[in-house]
Protein backbone atom coordinates (compact mmCIF):
# COMPACT_ATOMS: atom_id res chain seq x y z
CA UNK A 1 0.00 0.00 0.00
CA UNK A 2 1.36 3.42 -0.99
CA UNK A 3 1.30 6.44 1.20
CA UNK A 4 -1.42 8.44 -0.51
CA UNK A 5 -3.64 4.63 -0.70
CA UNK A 6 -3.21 4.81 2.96
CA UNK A 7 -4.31 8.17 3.65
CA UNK A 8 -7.27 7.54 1.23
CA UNK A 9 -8.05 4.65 2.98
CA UNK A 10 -7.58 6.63 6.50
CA UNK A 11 -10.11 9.36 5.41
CA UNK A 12 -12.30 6.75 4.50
CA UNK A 13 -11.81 5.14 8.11
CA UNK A 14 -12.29 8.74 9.73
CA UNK A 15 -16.05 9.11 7.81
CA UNK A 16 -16.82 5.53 8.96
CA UNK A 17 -16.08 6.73 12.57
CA UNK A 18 -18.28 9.98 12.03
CA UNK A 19 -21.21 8.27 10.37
CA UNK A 20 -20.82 5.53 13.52
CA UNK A 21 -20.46 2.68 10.95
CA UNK A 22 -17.50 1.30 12.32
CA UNK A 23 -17.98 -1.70 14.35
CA UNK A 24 -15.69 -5.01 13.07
CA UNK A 25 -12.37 -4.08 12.02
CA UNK A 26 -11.97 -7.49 10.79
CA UNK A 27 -14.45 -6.70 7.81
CA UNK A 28 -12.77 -3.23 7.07
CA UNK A 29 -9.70 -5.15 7.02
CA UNK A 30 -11.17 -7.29 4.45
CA UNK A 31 -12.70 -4.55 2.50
CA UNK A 32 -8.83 -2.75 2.09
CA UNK A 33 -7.03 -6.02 1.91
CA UNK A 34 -5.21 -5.58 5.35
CA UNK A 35 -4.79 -7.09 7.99
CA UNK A 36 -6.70 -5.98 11.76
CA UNK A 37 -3.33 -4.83 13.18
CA UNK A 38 -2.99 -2.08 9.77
CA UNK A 39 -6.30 -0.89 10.07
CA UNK A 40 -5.53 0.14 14.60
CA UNK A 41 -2.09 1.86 13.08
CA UNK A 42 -4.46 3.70 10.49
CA UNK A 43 -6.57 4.27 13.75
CA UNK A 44 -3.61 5.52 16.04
CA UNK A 45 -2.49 7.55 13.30
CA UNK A 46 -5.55 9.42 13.40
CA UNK A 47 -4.99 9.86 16.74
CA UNK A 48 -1.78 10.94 16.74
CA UNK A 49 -3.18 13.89 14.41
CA UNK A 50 -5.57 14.91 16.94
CA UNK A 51 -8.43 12.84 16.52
CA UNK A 52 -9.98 11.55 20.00
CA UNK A 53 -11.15 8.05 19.00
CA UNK A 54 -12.11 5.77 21.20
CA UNK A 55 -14.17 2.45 21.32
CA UNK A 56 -17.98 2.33 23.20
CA UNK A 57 -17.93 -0.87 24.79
CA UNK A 58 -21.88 -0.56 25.00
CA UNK A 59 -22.70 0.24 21.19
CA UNK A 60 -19.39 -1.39 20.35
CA UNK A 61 -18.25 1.11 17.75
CA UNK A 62 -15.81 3.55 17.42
CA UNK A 63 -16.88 7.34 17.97
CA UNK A 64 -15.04 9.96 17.48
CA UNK A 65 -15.29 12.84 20.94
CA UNK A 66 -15.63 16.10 20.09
């Protein structure tokens, strides 16, 4: 995967947080031909930008705080 295919595929990620669609990284995984670990770097790379994602353990999704 090439640096701008990841950071497509890591705005894609970010509008699957906002819309609250993200809920099995396994299937996301299998949707960019990844593997589960890629897809939480793509996930602490966001944070590390200033995104504050974290996980609901009660919906069991990832939401992004405002």
């Amino acid at each position: 995967m090439t640096y701008p295919e990841r950071k497509e595929k890591e705005k894609h990620l970010l509008y699957l947080i906002e819309q609250k669609r993200l809920y099995d990284l396994e299937k996301v995984a299998e949707d960019y031909d990844c593997s589960i670990r890629t897809i939480k770097r793509m996930l602490e790379n966001l944070r590390n930008e200033g995104k504050t994602i974290t996980y609901c353990r009660k919906s069991n999704k990832y939401i992004l705080k405002k």
